[in-house]
Protein backbone atom coordinates (compact mmCIF):
# COMPACT_ATOMS: atom_id res chain seq x y z
CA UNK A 1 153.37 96.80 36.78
CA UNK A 2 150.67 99.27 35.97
CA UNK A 3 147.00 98.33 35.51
CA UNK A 4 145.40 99.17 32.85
CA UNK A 5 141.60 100.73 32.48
CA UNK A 6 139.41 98.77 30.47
CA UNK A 7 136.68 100.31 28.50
CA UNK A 8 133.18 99.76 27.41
CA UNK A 9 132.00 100.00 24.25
CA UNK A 10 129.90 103.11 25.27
CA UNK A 11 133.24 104.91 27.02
CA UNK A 12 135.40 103.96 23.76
CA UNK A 13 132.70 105.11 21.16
CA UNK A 14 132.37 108.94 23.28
CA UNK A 15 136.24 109.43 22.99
CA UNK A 16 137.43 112.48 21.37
CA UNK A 17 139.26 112.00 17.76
CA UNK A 18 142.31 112.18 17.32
CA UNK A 19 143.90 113.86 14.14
CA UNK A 20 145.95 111.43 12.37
CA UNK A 21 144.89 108.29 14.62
CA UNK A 22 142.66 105.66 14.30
CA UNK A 23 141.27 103.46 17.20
CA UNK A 24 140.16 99.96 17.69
CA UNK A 25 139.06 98.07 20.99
CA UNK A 26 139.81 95.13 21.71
CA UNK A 27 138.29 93.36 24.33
CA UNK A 28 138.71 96.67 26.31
CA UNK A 29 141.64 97.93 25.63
CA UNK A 30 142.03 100.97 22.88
CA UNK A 31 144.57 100.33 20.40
CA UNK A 32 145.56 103.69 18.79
CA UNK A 33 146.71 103.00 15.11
CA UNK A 34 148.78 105.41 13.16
CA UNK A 35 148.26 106.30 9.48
CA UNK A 36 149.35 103.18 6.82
CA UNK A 37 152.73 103.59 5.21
CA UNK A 38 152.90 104.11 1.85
CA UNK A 39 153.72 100.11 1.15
CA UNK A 40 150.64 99.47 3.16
CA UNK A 41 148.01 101.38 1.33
CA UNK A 42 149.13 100.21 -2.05
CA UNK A 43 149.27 96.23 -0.96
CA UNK A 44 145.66 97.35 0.57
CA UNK A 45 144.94 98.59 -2.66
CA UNK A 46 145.96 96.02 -4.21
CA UNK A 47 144.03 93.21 -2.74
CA UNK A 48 140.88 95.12 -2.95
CA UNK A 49 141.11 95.52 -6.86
CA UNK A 50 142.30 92.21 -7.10
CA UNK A 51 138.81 91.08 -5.44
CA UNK A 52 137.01 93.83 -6.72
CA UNK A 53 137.75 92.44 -10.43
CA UNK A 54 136.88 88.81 -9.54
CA UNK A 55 133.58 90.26 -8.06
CA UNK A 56 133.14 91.92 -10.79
CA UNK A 57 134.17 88.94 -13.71
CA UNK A 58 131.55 86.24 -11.75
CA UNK A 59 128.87 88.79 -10.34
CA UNK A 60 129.40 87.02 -7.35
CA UNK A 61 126.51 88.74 -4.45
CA UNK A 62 129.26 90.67 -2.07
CA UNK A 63 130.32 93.66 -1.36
CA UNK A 64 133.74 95.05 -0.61
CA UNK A 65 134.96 97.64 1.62
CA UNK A 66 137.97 99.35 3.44
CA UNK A 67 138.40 100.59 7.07
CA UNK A 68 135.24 99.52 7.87
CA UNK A 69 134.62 99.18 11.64
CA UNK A 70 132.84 96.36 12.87
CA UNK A 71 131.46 95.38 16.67
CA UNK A 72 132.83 92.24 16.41
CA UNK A 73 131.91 91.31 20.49
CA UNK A 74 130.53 93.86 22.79
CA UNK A 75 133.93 95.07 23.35
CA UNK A 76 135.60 94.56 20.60
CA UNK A 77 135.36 96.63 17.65
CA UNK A 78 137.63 96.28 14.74
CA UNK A 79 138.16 97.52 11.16
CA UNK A 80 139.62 95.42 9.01
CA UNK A 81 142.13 96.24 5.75
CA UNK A 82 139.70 95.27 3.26
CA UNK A 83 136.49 92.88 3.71
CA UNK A 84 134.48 91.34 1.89
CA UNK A 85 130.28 89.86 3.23
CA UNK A 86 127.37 88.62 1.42
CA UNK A 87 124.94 91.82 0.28
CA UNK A 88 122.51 90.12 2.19
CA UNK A 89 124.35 89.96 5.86
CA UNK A 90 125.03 94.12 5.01
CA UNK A 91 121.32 94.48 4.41
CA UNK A 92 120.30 92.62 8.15
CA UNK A 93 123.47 93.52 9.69
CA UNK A 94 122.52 96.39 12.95
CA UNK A 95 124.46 99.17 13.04
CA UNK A 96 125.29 100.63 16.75
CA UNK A 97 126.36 103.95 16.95
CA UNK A 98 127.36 103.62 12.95
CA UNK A 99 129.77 100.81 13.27
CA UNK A 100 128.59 97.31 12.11
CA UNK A 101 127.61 94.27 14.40
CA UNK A 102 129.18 91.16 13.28
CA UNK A 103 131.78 90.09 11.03
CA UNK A 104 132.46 90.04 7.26
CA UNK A 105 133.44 86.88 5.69
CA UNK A 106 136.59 87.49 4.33
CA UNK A 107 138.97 89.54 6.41
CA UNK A 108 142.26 90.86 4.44
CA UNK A 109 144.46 92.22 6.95
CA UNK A 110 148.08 93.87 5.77
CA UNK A 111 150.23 93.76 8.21
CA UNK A 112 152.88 96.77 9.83
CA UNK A 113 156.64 96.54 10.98
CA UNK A 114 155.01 97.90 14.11
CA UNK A 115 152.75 94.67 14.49
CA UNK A 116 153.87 92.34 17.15
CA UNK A 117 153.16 88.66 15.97
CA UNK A 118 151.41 88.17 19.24
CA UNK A 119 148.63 91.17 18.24
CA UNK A 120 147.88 89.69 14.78
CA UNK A 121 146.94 86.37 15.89
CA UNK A 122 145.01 87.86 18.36
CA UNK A 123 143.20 90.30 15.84
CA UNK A 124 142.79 87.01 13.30
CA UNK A 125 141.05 84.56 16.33
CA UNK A 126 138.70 87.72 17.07
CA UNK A 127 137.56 87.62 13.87
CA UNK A 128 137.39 83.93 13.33
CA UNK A 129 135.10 83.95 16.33
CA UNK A 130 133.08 86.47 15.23
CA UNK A 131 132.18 84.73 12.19
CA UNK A 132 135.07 85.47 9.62
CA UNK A 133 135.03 82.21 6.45
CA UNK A 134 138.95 83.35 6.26
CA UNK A 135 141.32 85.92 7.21
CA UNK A 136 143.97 86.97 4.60
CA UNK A 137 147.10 88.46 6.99
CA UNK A 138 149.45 89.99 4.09
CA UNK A 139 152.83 90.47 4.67
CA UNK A 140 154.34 93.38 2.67
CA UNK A 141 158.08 93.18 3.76
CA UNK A 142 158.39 89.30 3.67
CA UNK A 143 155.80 88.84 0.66
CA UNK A 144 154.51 86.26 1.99
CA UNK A 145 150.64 85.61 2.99
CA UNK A 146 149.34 83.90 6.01
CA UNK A 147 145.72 82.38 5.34
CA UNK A 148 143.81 81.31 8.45
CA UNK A 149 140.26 79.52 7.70
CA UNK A 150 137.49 78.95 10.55
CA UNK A 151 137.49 75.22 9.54
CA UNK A 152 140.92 75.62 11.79
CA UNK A 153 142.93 75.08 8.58
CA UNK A 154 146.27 77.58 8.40
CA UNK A 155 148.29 78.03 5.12
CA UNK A 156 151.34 80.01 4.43
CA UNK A 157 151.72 80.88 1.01
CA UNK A 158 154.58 82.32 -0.59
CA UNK A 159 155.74 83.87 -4.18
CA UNK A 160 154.60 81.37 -7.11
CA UNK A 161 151.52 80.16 -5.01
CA UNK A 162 148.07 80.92 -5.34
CA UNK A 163 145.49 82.45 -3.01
CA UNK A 164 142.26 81.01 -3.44
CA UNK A 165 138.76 81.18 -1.15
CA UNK A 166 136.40 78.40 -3.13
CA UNK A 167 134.20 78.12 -0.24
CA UNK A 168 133.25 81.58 -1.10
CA UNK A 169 134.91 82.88 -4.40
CA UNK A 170 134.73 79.63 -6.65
CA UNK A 171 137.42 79.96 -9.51
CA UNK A 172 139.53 82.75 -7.36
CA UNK A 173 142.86 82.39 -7.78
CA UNK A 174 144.93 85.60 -7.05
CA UNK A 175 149.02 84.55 -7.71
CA UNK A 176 150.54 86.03 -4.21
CA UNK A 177 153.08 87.91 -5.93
CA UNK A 178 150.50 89.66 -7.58
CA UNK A 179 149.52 91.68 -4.15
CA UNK A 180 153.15 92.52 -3.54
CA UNK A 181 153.34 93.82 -7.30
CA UNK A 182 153.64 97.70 -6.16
């Protein structure tokens, strides 16, 4: 079995790009992610105009965001789908080397054929550690949604159900087959 060279945060940061690939570490290790699929960007899409509009209908004090990289530990940085944090965490949050340190508090993640189940729940208890209110794992080829809360509650909701946040979003309430609607 070969070993594998971890990196820190300093070694991963100074690597070269990479045209066409996007990187992530996690807790050492770089993760090289390929471009979305088509079905991925629009379900992306999707869920950020869904919570862009409810944003928009309550004036509720967050912002929203794509590909955003965050330094969610010192060797772990990650860059979630969509997110969504308070305006005032983004105003106090420190930046290192451009990325973010911390976590937002809603983490929509939309999830690849090429994900192994074993790497999402990994990527969803890094950010529940970090900080995350909720993490949103979409599911474009079953339709379904796994919704992970840090109170430890887990939900999986399915076409005719609702997804709804009212710890954060009160009166959100996004029908699941509404993100899948592309």
């Amino acid at each position: 079995m070969a070993t594998q060279t971890l990196l820190t945060y300093e070694q991963y940061r100074d690597l070269p790009e990479l045209e066409g690939v996007n990187r992530e570490l996690d807790e050492g290790r770089v993760i090289e992610i390929p471009h979305a699929s088509f079905l991925h960007g629009a379900v992306q899409f999707m869920a950020a105009h869904l919570l862009k509009a409810h944003l928009e209908e309550t004036g509720a004090d967050f912002c929203i965001s794509q590909n955003t990289s965050f330094l969610l530990a010192p060797d772990i940085e990650r860059a979630p789908d969509v997110c969504l944090l308070r305006r005032s965490a983004l105003e106090t949050m420190y930046k290192v080397r451009g990325v973010l340190r911390g976590c937002p508090d809603l983490v929509v993640e939309v999830i690849s054929e090429s994900d192994s189940a074993s790497d999402v729940d990994r990527k969803i208890e890094q950010y529940l550690r970090a900080g995350a209110i909720a993490v949103w794992a979409l599911y474009p080829q079953t339709r379904h949604v796994l919704h992970r809360r840090q109170s430890g509650e887990t939900s999986l909701l399915t076409s005719g159900q609702f997804l709804e946040e009212p710890e954060l979003f009160p009166g959100l309430k996004i029908l699941v087959d509404r993100i899948f609607a592309v």
